[in-house]
Protein backbone atom coordinates (compact mmCIF):
# COMPACT_ATOMS: atom_id res chain seq x y z
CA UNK A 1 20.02 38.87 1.29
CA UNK A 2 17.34 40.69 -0.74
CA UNK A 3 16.47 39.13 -4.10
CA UNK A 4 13.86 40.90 -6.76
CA UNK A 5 10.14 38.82 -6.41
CA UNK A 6 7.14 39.34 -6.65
CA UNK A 7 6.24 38.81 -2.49
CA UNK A 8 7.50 38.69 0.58
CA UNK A 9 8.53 35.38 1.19
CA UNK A 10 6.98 33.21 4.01
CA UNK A 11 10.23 32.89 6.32
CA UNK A 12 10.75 28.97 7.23
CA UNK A 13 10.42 29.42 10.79
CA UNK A 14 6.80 29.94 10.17
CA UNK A 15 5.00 26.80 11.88
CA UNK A 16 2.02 27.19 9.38
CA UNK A 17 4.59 27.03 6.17
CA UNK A 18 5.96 23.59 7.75
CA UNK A 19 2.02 22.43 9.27
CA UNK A 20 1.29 23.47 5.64
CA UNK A 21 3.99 21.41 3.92
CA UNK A 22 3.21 18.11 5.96
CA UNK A 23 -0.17 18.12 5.09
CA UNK A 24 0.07 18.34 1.90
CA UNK A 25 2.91 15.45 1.88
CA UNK A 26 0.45 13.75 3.57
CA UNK A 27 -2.14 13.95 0.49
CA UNK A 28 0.87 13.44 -2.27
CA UNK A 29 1.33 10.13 -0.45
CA UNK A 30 -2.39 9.11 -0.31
CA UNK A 31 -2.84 10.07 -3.88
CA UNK A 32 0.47 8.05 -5.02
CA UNK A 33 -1.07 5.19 -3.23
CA UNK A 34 -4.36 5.44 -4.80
CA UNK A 35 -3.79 6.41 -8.40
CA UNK A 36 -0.05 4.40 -8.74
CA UNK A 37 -1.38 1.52 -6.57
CA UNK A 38 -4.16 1.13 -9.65
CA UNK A 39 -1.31 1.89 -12.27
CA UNK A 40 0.89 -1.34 -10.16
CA UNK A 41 -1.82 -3.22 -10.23
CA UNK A 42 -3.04 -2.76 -13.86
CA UNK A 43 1.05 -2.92 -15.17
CA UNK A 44 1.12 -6.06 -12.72
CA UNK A 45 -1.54 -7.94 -14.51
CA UNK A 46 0.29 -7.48 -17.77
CA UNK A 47 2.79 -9.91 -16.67
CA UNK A 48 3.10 -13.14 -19.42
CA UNK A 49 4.51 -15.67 -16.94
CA UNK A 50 2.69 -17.73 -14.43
CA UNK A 51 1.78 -16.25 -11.01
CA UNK A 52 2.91 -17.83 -7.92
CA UNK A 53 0.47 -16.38 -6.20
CA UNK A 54 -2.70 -14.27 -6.23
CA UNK A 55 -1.75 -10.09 -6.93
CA UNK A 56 -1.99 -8.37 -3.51
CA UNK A 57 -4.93 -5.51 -3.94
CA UNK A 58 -3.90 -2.11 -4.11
CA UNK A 59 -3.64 0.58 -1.15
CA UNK A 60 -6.06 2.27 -3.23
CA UNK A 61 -9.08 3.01 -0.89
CA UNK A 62 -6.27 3.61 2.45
CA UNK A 63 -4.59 6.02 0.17
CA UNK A 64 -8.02 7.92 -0.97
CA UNK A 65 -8.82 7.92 2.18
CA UNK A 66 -5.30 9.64 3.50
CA UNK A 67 -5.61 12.00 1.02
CA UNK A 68 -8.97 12.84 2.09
CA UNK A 69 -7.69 13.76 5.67
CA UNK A 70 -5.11 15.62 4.53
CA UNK A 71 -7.14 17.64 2.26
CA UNK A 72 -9.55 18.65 4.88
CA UNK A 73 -6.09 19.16 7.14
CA UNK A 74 -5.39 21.93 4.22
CA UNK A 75 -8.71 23.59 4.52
CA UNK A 76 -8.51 23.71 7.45
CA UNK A 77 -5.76 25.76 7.93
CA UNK A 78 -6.34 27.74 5.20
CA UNK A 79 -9.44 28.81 6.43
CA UNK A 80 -7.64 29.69 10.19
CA UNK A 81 -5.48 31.75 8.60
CA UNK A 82 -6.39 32.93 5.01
CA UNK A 83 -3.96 36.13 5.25
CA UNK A 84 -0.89 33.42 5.47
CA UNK A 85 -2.58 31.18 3.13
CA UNK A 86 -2.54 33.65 0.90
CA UNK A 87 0.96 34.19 1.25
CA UNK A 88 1.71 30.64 0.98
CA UNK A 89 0.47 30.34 -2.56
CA UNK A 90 2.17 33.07 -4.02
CA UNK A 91 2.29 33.24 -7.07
CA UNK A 92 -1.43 33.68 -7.50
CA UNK A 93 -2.73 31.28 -9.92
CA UNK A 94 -4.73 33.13 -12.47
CA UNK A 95 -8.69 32.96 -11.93
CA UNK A 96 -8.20 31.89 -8.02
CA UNK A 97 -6.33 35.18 -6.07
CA UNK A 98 -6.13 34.64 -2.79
CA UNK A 99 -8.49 31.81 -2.40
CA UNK A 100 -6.63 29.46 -4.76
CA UNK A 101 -5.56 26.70 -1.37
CA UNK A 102 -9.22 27.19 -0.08
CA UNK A 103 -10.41 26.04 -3.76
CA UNK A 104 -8.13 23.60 -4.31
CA UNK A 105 -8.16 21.83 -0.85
CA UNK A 106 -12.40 21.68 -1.58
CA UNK A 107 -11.73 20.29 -5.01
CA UNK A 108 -8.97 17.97 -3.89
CA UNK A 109 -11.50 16.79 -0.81
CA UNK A 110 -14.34 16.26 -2.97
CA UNK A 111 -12.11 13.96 -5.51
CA UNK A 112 -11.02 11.90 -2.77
CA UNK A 113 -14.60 11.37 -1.70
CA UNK A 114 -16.19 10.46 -4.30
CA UNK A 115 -12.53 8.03 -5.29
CA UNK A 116 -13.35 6.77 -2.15
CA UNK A 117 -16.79 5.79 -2.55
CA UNK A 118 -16.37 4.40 -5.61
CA UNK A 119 -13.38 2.03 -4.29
CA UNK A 120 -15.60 0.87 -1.22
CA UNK A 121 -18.63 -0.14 -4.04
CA UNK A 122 -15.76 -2.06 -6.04
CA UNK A 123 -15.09 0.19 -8.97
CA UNK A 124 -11.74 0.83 -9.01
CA UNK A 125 -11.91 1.82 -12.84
CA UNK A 126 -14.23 5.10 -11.69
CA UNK A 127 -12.28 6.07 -9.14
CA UNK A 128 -9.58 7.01 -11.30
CA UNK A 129 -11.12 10.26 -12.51
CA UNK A 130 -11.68 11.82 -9.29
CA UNK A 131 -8.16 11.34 -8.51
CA UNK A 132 -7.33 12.44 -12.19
CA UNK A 133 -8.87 15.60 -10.41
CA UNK A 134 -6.73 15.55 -7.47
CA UNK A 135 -4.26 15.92 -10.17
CA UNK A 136 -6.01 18.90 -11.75
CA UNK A 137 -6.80 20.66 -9.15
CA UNK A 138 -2.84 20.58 -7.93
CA UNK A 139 -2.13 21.67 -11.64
CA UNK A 140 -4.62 24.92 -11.25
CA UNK A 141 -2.79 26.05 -7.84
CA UNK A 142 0.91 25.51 -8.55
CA UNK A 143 3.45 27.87 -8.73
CA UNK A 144 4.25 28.04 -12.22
CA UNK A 145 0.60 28.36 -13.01
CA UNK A 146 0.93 31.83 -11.65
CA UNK A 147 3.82 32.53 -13.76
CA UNK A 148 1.87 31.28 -17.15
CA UNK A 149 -1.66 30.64 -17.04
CA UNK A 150 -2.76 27.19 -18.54
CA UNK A 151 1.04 26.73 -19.55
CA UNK A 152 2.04 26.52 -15.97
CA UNK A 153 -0.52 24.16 -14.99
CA UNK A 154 0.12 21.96 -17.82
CA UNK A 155 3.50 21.85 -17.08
CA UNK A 156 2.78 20.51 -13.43
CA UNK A 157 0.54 17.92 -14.60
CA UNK A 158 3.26 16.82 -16.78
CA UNK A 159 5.56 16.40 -13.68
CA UNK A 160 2.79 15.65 -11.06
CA UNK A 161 1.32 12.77 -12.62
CA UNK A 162 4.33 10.39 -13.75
CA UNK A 163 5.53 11.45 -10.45
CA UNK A 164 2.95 9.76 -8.32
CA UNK A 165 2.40 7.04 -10.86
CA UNK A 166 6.22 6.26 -10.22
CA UNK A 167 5.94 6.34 -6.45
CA UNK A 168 2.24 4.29 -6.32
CA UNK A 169 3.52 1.82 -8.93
CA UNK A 170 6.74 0.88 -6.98
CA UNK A 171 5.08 0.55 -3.89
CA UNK A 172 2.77 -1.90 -5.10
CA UNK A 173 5.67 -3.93 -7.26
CA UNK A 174 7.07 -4.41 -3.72
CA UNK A 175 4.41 -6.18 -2.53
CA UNK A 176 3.57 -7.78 -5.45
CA UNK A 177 7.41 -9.04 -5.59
CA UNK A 178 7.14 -10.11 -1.90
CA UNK A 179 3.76 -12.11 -2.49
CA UNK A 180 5.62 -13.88 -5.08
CA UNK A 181 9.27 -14.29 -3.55
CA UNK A 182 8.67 -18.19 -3.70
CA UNK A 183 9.44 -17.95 -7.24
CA UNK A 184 12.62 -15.48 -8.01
CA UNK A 185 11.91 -16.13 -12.04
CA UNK A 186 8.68 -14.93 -11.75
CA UNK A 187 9.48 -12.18 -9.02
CA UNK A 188 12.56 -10.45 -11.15
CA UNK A 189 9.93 -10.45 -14.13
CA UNK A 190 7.69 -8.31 -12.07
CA UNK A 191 10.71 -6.38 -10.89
CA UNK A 192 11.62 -5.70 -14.32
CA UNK A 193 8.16 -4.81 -16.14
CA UNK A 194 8.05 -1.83 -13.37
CA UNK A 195 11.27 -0.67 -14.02
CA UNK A 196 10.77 -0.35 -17.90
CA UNK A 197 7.98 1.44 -17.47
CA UNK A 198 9.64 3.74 -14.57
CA UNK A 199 12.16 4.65 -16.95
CA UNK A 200 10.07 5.98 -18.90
CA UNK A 201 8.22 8.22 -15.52
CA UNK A 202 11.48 8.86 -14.54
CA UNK A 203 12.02 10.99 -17.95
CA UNK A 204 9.07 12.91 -18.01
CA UNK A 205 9.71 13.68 -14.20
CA UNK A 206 12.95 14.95 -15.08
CA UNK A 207 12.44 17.44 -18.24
CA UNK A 208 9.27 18.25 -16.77
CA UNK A 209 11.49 19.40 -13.45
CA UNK A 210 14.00 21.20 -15.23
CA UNK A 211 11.50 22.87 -17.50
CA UNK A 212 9.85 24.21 -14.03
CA UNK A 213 13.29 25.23 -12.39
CA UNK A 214 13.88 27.03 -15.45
CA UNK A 215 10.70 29.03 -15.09
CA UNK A 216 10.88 29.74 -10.95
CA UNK A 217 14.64 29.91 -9.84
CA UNK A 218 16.86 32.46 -11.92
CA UNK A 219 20.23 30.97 -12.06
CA UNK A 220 21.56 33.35 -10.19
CA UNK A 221 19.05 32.73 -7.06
CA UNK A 222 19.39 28.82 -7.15
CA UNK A 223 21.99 28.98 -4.26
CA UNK A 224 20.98 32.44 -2.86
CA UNK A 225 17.39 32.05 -1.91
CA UNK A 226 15.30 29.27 0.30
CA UNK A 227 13.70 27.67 -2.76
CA UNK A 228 16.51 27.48 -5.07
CA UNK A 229 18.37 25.60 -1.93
CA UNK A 230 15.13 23.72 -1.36
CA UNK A 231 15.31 22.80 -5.12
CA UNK A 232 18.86 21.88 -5.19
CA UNK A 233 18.03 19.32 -2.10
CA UNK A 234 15.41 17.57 -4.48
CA UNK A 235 17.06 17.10 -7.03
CA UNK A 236 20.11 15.41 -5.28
CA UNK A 237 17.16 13.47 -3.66
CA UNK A 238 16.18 12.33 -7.05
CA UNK A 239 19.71 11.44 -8.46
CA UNK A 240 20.22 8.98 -5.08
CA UNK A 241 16.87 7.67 -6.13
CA UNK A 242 18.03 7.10 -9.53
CA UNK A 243 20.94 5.02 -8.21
CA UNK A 244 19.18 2.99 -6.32
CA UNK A 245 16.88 2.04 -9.21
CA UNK A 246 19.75 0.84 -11.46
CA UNK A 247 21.18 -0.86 -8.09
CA UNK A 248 17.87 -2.68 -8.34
CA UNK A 249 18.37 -3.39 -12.22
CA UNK A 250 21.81 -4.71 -10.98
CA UNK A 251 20.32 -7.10 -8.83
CA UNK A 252 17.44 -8.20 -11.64
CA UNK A 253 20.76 -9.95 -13.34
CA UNK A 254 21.35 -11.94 -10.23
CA UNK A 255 19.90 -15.25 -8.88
CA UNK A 256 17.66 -14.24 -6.25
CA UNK A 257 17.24 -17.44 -3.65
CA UNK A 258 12.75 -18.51 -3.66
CA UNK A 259 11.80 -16.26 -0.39
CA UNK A 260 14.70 -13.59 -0.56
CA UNK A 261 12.11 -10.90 -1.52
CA UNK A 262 12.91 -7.79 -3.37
CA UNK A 263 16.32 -6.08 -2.95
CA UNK A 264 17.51 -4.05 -0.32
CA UNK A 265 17.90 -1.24 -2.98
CA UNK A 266 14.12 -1.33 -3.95
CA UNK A 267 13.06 -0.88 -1.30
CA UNK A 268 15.45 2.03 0.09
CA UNK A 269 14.33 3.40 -3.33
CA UNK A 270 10.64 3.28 -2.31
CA UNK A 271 12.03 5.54 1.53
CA UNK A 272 14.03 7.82 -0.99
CA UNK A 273 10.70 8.25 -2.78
CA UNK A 274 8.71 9.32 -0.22
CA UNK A 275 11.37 11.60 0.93
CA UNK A 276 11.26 13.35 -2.42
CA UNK A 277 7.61 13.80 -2.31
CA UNK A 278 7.96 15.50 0.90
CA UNK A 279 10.70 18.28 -0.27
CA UNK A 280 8.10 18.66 -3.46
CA UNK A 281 5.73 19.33 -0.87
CA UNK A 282 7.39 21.57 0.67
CA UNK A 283 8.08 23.71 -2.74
CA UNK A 284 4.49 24.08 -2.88
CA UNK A 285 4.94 26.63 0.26
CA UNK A 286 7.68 28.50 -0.44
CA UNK A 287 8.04 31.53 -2.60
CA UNK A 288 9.93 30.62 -5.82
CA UNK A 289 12.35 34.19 -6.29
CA UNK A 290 11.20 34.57 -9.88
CA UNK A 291 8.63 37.39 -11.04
CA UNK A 292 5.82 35.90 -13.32
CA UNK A 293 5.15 36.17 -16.34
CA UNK A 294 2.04 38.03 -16.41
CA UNK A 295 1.61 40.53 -13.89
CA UNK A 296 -1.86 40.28 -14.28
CA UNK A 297 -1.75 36.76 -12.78
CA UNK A 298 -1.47 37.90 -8.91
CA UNK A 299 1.65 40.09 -8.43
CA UNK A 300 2.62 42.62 -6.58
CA UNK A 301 4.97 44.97 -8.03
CA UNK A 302 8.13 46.34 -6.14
CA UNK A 303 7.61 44.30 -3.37
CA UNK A 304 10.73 42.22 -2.40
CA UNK A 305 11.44 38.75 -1.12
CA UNK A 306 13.85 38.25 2.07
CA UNK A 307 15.89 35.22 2.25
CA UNK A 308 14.55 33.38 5.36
């Protein structure tokens, strides 16, 4: 089925789309465990009850550092194959052409360095901007940036960050919870202070997503092309994660027994998570069916895009 776009689309049986998409799973997951683990731990120390037990320390170092694999994974290949790199990032983001994954996979490396560094020397406060970056320099290369400069990339940071915040901060309430499963009073309290504020992430996450469906998938190409499909699998992702969370809330109201740990649905909520970040990161490579904005921003016009 042909659909009006501004490129051809990448088919999925491309290997480098899919090689592509994992890596850069790979470095949503390191950065959700960096920046959220920080965010868990900070939102974890604003807890008014007595702690069991000492707070765990944050993934925050493990996850700088698998994110700075995975962003030299995406220069990698970006620099094997530029032509299908290219291709990959379409739109164009404004400023960046055809270079825009080479630019942001050497901004996105450098961040994680020097987030790194700074989390080896015990200054977990600093590392925050560099992966602030990590966030920035995603913003700068997404797809709706090339379908309204500055807008677009605004837009993703307004999705991107809650998003990883969310992920990082529930990963770390689960160990937090199961350091302190001795005491169930004390555990649900943790429980709960992460889920008030995830309700709040979860929001943002949400208009923010709708807001950018709005701008790359044309009603009418939401069932028709690979994206819109793509798109429609996230978001039923999201709504099963959203059940398990008020599952979890369910179980706050209970009487957890001292070394029970965190519920069953927390923790499937954490695997639903990750599995959301992955079809994100998968988005990133695929050709949304809408035509920017601005032509000036990197089109092509009267090309086509073929269903894959």
């Amino acid at each position: 089925m042909v659909t009006s776009s501004a490129a051809p689309a990448v088919p999925l049986s491309t290997p480098a789309l899919w090689l592509t998409g994992a890596e850069r799973w790979l470095m949503l997951a390191g950065l959700s465990l960096a920046l959220g683990g920080l965010a868990g731990r900070g939102l974890a120390r604003q807890y008014k009850g007595t702690a069991p037990a000492p707070l765990p320390s944050p993934w925050a170092l493990r996850g700088s550092l698998l994110g700075l694999a995975a962003s030299a994974a995406l220069l990698a290949t970006a620099l094997a194959g530029p032509d299908l790199a290219a291709e990959l990032a379409r739109p164009p983001a404004a400023g960046l052409g055809r270079h825009a994954t080479v630019v942001a996979a050497v901004t996105e490396l450098a961040c994680f360095a020097a987030a790194a560094v700074l989390l080896r020397f015990r200054q977990p406060g600093w590392s925050v901007l560099p992966l602030l970056g990590v966030v920035a320099a995603e913003g700068l290369r997404a797809h709706p940036e090339g379908m309204i400069p500055a807008a677009g990339a605004a837009l993703t940071w307004c999705h991107l960050l809650p998003a990883v915040l969310w992920a990082g901060m529930l990963v770390y309430t689960l160990r937090a919870a199961a350091a302190w499963r001795a005491d169930p009073a004390a555990m649900r309290g943790l429980v709960r202070q992460y889920g008030n504020a995830a309700g709040w992430l979860f929001a943002v996450v949400i208009i923010t997503g709708v807001l950018s469906a709005v701008l790359l998938v044309p009603l009418h190409s939401l069932l028709t092309t690979a994206y819109g499909e793509i798109l429609v699998a996230k978001a039923v992702l999201v709504a099963v994660t959203a059940g398990l969370a008020v599952a979890g809330r369910v179980w706050l109201n209970r009487r957890p027994v001292p070394g029970g740990g965190p519920a069953l649905a927390a923790r499937l909520e954490c695997a639903a998570l990750a599995t959301v970040l992955a079809v994100a990161a998968l988005l990133t490579v695929v050709s949304p069916p809408a035509k920017p904005i601005y032509p000036a921003a990197g089109t092509r016009p009267g090309a086509a895009s073929v269903r894959p």
